[in-house]
C-alpha atoms as a PDB file:
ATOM      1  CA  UNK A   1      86.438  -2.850 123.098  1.00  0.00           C
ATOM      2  CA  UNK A   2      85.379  -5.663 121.202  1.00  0.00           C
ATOM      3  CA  UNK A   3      81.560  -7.022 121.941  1.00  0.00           C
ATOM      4  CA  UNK A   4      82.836 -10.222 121.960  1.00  0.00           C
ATOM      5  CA  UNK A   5      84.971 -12.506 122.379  1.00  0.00           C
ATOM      6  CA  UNK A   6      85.133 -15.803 119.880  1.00  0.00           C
ATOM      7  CA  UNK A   7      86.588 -19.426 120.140  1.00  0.00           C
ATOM      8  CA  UNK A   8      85.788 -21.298 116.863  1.00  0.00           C
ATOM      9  CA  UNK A   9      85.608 -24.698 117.119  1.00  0.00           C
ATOM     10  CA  UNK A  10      84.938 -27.824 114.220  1.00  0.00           C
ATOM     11  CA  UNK A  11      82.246 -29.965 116.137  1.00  0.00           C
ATOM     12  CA  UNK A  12      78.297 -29.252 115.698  1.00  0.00           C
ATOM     13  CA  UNK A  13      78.178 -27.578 119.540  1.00  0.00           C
ATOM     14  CA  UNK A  14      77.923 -23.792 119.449  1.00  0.00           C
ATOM     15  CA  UNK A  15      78.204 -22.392 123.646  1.00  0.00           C
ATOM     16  CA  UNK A  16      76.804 -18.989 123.734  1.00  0.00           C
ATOM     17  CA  UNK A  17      77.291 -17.229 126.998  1.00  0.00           C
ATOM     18  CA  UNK A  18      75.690 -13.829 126.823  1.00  0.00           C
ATOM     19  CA  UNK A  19      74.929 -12.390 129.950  1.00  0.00           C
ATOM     20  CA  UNK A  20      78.416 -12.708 131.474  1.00  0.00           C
ATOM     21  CA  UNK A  21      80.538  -9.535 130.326  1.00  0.00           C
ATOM     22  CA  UNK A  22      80.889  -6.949 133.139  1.00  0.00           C
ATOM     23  CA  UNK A  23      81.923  -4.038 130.905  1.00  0.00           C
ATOM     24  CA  UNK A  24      80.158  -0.824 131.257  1.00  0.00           C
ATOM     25  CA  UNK A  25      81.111   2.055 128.806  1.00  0.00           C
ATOM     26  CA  UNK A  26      82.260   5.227 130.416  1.00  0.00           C
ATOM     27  CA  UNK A  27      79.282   7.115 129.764  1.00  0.00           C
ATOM     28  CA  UNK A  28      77.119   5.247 130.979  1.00  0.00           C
ATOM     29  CA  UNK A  29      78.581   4.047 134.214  1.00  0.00           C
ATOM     30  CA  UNK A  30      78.213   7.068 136.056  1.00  0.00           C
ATOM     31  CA  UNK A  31      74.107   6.910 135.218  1.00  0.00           C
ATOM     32  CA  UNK A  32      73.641   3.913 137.228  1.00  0.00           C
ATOM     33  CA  UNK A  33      72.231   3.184 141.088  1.00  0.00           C
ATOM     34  CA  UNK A  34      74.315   2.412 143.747  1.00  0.00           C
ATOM     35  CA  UNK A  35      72.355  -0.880 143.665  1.00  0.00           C
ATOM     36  CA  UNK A  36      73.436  -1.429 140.425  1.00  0.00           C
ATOM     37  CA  UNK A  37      77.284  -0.597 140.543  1.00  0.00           C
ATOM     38  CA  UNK A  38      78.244  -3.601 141.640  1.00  0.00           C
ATOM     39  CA  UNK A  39      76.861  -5.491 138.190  1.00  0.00           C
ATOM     40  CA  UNK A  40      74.586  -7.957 140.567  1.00  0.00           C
ATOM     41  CA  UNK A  41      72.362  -9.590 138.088  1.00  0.00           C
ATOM     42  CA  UNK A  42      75.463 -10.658 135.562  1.00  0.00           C
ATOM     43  CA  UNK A  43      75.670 -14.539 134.967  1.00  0.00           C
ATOM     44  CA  UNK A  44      78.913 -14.474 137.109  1.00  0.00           C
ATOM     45  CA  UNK A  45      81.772 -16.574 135.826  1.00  0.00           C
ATOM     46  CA  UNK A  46      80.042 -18.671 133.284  1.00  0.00           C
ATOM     47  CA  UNK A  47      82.912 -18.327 130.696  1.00  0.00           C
ATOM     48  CA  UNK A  48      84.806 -19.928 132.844  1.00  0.00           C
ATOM     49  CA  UNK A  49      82.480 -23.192 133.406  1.00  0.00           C
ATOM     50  CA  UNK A  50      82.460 -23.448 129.213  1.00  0.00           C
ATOM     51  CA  UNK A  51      85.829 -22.836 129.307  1.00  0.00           C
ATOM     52  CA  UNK A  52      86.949 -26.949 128.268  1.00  0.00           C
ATOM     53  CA  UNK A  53      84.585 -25.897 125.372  1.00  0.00           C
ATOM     54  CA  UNK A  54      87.252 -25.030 122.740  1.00  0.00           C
ATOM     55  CA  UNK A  55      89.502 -28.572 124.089  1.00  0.00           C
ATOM     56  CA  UNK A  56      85.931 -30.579 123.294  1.00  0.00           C
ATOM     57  CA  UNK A  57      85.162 -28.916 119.415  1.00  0.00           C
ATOM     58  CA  UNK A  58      83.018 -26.430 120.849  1.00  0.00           C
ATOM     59  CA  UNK A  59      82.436 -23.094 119.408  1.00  0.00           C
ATOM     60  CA  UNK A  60      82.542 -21.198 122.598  1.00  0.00           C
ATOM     61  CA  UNK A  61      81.252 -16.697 122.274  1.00  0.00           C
ATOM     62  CA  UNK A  62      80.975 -14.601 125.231  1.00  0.00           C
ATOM     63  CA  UNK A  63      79.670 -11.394 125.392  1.00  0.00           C
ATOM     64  CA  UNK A  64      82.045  -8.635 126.972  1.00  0.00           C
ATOM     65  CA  UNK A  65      79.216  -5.927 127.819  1.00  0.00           C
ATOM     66  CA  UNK A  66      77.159  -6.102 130.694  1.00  0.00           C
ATOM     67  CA  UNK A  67      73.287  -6.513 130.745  1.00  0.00           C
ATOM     68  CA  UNK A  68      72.544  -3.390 132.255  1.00  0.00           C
ATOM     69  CA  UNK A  69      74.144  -1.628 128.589  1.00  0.00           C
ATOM     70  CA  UNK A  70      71.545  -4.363 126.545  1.00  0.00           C
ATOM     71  CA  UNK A  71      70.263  -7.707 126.974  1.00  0.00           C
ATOM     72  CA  UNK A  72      71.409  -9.870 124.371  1.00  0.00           C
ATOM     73  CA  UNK A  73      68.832 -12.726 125.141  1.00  0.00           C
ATOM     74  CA  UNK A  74      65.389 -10.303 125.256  1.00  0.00           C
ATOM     75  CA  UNK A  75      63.104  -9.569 122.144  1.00  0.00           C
ATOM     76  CA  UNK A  76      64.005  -6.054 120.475  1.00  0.00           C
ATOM     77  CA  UNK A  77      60.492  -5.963 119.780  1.00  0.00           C
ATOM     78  CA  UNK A  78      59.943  -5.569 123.600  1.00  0.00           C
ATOM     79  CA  UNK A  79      57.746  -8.483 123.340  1.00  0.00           C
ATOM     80  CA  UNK A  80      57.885 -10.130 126.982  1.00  0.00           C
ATOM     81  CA  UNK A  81      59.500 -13.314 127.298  1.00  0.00           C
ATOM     82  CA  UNK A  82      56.650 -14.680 129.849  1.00  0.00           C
ATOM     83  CA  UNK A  83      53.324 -13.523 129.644  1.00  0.00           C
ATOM     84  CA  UNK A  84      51.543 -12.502 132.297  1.00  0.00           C
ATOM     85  CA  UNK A  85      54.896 -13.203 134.725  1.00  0.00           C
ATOM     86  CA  UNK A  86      57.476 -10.111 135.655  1.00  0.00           C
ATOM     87  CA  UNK A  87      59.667  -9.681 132.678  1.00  0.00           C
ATOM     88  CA  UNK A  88      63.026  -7.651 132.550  1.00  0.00           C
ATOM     89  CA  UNK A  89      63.445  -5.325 129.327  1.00  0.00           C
ATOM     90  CA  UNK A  90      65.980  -5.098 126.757  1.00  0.00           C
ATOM     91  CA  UNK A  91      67.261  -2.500 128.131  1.00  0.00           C
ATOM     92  CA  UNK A  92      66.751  -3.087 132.286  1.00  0.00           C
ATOM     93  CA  UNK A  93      65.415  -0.626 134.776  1.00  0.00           C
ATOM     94  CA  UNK A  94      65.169  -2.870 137.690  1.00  0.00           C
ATOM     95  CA  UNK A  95      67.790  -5.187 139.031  1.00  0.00           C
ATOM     96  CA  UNK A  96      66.586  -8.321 139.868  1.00  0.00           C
ATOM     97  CA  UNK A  97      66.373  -7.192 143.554  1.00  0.00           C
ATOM     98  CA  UNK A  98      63.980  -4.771 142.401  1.00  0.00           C
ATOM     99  CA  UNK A  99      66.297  -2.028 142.935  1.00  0.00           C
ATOM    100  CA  UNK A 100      66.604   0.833 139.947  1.00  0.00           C
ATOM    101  CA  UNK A 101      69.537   0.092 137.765  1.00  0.00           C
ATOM    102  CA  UNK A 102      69.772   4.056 137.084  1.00  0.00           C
ATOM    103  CA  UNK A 103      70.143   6.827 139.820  1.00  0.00           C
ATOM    104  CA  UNK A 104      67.215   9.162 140.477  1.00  0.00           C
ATOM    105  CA  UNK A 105      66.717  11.654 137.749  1.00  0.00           C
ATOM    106  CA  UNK A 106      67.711   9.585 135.199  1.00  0.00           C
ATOM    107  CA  UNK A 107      65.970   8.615 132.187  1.00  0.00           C
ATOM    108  CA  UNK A 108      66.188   5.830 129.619  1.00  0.00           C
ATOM    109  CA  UNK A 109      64.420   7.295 126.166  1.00  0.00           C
ATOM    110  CA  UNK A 110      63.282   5.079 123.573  1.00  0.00           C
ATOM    111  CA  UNK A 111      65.930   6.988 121.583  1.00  0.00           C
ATOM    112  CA  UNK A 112      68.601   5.396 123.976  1.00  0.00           C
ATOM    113  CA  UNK A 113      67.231   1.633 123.663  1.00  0.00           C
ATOM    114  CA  UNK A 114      67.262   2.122 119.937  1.00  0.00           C
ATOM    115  CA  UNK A 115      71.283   3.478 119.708  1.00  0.00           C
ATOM    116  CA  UNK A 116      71.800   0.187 122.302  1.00  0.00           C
ATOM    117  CA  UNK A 117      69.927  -1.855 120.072  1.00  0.00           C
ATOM    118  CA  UNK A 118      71.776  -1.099 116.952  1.00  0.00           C
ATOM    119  CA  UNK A 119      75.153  -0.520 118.527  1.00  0.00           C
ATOM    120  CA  UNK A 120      75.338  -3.510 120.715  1.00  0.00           C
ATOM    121  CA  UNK A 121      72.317  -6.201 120.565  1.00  0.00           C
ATOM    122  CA  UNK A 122      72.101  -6.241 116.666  1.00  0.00           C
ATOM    123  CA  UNK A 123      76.193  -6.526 116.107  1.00  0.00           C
ATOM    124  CA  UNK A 124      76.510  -9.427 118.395  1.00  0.00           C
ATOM    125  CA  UNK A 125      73.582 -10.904 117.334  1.00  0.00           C
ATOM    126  CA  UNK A 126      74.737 -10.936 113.362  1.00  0.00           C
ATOM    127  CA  UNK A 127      78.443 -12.242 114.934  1.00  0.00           C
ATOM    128  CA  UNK A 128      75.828 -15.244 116.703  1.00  0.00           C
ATOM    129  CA  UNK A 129      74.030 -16.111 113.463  1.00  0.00           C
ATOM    130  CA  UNK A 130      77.120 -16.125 111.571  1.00  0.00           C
ATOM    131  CA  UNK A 131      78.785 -18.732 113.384  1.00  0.00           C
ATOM    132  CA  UNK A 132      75.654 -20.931 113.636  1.00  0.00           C
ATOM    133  CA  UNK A 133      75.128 -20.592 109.645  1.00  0.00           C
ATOM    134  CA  UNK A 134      78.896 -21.840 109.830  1.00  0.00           C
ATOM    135  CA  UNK A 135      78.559 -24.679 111.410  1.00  0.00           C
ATOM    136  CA  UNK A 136      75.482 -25.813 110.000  1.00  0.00           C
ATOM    137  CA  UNK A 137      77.239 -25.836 106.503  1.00  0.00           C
ATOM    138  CA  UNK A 138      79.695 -27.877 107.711  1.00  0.00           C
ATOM    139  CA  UNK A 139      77.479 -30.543 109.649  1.00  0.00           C
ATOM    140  CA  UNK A 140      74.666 -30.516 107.697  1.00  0.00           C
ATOM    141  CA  UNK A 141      73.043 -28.956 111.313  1.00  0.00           C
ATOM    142  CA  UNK A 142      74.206 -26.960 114.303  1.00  0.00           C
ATOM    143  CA  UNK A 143      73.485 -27.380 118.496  1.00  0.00           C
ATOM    144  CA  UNK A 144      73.085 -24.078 120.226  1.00  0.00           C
ATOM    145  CA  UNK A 145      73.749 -24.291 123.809  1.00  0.00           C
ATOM    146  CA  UNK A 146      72.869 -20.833 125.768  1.00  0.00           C
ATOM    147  CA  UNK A 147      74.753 -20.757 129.124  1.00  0.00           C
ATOM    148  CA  UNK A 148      73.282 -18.637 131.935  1.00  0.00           C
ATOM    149  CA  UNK A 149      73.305 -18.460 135.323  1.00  0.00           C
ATOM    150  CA  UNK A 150      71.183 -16.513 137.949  1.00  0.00           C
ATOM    151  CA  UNK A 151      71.180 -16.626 142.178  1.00  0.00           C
ATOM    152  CA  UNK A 152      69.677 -19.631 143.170  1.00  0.00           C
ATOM    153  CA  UNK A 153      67.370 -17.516 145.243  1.00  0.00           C
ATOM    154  CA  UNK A 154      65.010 -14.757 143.033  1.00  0.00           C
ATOM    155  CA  UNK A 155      61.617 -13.795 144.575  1.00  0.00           C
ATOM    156  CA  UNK A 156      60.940 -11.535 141.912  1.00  0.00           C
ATOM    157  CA  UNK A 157      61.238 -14.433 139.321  1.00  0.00           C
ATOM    158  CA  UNK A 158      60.776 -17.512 141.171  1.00  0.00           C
ATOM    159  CA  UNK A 159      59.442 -18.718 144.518  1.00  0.00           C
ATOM    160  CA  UNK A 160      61.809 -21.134 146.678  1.00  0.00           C
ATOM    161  CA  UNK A 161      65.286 -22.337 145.376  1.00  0.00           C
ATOM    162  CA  UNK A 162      65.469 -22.803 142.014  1.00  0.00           C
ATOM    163  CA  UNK A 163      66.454 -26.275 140.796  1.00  0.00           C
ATOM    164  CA  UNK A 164      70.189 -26.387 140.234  1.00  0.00           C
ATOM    165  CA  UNK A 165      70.662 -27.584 136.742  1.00  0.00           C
ATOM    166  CA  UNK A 166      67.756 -25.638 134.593  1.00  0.00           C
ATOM    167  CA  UNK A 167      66.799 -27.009 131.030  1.00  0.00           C
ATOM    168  CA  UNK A 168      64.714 -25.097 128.476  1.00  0.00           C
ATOM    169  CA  UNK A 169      63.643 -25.531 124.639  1.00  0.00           C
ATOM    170  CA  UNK A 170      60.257 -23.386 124.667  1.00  0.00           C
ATOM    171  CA  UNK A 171      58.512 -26.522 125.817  1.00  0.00           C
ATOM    172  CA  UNK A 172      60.610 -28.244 122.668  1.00  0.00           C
ATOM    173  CA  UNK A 173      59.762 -25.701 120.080  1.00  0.00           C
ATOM    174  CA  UNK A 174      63.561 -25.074 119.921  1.00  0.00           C
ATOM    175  CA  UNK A 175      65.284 -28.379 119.128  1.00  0.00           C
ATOM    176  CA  UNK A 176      64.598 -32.047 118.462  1.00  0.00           C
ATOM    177  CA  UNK A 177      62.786 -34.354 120.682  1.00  0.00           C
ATOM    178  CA  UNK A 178      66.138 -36.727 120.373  1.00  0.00           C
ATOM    179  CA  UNK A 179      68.540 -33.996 121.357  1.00  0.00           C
ATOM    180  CA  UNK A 180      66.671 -32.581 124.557  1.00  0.00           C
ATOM    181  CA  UNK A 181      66.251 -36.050 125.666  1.00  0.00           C
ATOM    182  CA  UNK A 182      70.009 -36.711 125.544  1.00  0.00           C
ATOM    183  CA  UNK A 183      70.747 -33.469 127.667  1.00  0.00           C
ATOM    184  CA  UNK A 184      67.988 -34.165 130.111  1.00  0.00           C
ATOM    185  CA  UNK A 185      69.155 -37.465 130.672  1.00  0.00           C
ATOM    186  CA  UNK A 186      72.677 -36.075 131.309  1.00  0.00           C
ATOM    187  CA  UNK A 187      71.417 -33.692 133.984  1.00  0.00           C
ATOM    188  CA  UNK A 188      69.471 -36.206 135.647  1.00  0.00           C
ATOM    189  CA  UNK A 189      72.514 -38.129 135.883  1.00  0.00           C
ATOM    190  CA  UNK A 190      74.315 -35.791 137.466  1.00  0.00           C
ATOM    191  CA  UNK A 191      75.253 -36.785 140.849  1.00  0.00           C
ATOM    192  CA  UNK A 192      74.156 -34.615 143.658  1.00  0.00           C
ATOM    193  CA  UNK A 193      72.741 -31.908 141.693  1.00  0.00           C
ATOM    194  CA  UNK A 194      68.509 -31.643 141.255  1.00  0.00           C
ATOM    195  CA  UNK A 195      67.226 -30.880 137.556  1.00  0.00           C
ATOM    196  CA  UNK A 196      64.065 -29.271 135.639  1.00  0.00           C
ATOM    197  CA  UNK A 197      63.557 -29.924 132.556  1.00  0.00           C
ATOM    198  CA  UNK A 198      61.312 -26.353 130.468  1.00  0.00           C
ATOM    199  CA  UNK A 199      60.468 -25.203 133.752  1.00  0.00           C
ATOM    200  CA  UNK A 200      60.293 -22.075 135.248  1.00  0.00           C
ATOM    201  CA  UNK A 201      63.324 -21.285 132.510  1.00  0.00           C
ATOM    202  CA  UNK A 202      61.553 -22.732 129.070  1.00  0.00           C
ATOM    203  CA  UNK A 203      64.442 -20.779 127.265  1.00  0.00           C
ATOM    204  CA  UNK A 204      64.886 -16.799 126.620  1.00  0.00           C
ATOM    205  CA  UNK A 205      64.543 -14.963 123.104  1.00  0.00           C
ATOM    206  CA  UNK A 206      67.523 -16.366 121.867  1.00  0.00           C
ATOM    207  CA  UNK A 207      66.876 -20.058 122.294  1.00  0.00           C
ATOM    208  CA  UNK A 208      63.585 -19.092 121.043  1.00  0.00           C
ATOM    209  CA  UNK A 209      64.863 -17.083 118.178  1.00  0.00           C
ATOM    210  CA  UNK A 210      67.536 -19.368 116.681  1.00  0.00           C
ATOM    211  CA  UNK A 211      66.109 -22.491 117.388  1.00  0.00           C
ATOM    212  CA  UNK A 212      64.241 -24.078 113.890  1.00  0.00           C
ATOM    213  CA  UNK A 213      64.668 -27.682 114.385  1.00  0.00           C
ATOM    214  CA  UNK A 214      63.269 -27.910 110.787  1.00  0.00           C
ATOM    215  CA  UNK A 215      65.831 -26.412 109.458  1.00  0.00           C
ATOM    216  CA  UNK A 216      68.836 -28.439 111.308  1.00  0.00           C
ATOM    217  CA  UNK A 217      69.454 -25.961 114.064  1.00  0.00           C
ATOM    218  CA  UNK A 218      68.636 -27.084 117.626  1.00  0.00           C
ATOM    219  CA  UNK A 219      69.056 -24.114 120.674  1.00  0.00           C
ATOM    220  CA  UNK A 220      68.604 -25.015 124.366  1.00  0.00           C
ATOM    221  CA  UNK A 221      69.340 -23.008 127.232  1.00  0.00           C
ATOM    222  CA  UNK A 222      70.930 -24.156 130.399  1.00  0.00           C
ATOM    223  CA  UNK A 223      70.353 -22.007 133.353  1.00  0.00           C
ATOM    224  CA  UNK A 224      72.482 -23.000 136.889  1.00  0.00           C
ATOM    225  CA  UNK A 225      72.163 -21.900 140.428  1.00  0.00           C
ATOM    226  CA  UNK A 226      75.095 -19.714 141.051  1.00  0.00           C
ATOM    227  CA  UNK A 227      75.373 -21.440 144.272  1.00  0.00           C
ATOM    228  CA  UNK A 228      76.528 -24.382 142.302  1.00  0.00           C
ATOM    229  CA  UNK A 229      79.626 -23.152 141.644  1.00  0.00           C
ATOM    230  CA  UNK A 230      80.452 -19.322 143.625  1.00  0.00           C
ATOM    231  CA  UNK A 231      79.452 -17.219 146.678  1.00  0.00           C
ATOM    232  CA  UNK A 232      75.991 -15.271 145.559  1.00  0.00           C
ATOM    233  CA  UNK A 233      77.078 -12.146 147.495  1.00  0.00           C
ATOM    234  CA  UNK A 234      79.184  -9.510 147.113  1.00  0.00           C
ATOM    235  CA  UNK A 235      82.428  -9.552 145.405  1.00  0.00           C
ATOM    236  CA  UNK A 236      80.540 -12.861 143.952  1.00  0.00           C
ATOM    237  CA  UNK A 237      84.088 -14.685 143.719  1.00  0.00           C
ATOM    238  CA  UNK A 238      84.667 -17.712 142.081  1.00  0.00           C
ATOM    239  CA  UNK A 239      85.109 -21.216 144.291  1.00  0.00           C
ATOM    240  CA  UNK A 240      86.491 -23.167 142.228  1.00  0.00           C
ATOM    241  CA  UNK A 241      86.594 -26.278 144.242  1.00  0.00           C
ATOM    242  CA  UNK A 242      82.563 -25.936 144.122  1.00  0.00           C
ATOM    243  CA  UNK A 243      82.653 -25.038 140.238  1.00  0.00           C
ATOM    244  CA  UNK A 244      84.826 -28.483 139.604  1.00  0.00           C
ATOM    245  CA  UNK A 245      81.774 -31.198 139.793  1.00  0.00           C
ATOM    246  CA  UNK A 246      79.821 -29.023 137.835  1.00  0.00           C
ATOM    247  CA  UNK A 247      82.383 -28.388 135.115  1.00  0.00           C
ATOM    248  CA  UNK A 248      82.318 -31.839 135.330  1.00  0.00           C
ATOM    249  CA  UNK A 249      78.626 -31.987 134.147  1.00  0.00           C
ATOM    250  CA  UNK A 250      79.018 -29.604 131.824  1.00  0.00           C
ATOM    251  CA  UNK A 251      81.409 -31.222 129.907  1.00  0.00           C
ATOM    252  CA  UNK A 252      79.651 -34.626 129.778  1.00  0.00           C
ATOM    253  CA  UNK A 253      76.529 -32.428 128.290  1.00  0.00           C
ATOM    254  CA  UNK A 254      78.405 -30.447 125.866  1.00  0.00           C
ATOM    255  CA  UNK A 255      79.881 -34.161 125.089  1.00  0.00           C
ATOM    256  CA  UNK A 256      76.816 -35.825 124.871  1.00  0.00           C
ATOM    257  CA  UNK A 257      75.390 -33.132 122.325  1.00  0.00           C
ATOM    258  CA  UNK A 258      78.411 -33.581 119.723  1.00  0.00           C
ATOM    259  CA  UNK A 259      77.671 -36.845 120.007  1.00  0.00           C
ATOM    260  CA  UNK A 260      73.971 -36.793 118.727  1.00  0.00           C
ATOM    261  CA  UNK A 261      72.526 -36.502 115.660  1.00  0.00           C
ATOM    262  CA  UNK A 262      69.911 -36.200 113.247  1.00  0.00           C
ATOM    263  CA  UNK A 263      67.916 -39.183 112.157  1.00  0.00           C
ATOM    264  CA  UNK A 264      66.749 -37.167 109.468  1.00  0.00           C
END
């Protein structure tokens, strides 16, 4: 099964979605929790918010694996994302709950993070940096947007309800003054939905990674409230009635960042 799956568009906007694939690899599925089984922490149904993305220019890639096989947005150095907060690894161990992903007796060697790293993280990752490079020869630069989503309530992560519409560029390490202003000021004027701009989601190793607005690529990440757009418990469906003002936003954004561009 492929790790990926690609839309290529011709605009400057590059959607990444990397945390929403739900397949486990036969092996591995029987290792996991009960807690786990059901896949709780994926970024439910986010390829399906970006999916105007290919109608607008977009370059739209979503990862087919689930998190729990590797974590496409975490440092394969292990470095932790936050210091000093609770990080998940590159490979997790806890769900987001807290829960253990993988069933008592079960161990995760650094031998098995490695094989995931090269296998899966490293593959999709080349695939990623590919299409960027693409696209910033043919526009002279290249907008990363990293779609995520994540329950709107987290205690492990985040105390109260998190903001609905969550903007990060590693406190704008990761793309141009100009460009984050444009998407903030999108998000703020989004009707009935609240807004953060690098708060307690500044943007995971990805937007951190591939973001060198020096050299005419610009990453942000946009992190939602799942109760935006879907039911946050079990089988997590999709509402799309909910989803549609969203989509909505999303599209303006996406818009907005084809639109801009470099003064220099």
């Amino acid at each position: 099964m492929s790790l990926w799956t690609l839309q290529r568009g011709e605009g400057p906007v590059i959607v990444n979605v990397p945390h929403a694939g739900t397949h486990v690899p036969m092996l591995l599925a029987p290792l996991l929790a009960p807690e786990a089984r059901t896949l709780p922490d994926t970024d439910w149904h986010v390829e399906k918010l970006y999916a105007f993305a290919a109608e607008a220019g977009a370059t739209l890639m979503c990862a087919t694996h689930s998190r729990y096989v590797v974590d496409l947005n975490r440092d394969p150095s292990g470095a932790a994302l936050y210091a000093g907060a609770d990080n998940t690894e590159i490979c997790p161990t806890r769900t987001f709950a807290n829960a253990p992903v993988y069933a008592a007796g079960t161990t995760l060697t650094a031998d098995d993070v490695g094989a995931r790293v090269a296998g899966y993280f490293l593959p999709y990752h080349a695939a990623l940096a590919a299409e960027v490079e693409r696209v910033r020869a043919r526009h002279g630069y290249a907008v990363l947007l990293d779609g995520h989503s994540i329950r709107s309530v987290a205690p492990r992560f985040f105390a109260g309800r998190l903001p609905d519409l969550n903007l990060g560029t590693a406190d704008g390490a990761s793309a141009a003054a100009a460009v984050q202003a444009r998407a903030a000021a999108e998000l703020a004027g989004a009707t009935g939905f609240t807004h953060v701009v690098n708060g307690r989601f500044k943007g995971g190793w990805i937007t951190r990674h591939y973001g060198r607005p020096a050299q005419g690529i610009h990453a942000l990440q946009l992190e939602v409230a799942q109760a935006c757009y879907m039911d946050e418990e079990p089988p997590y469906p999709w509402d799309a009635a909910r989803a549609a003002p969203l989509v909505q936003v999303l599209r303006r954004l996406v818009a907005a960042l084809a639109a801009w561009r470099p003064t220099a």
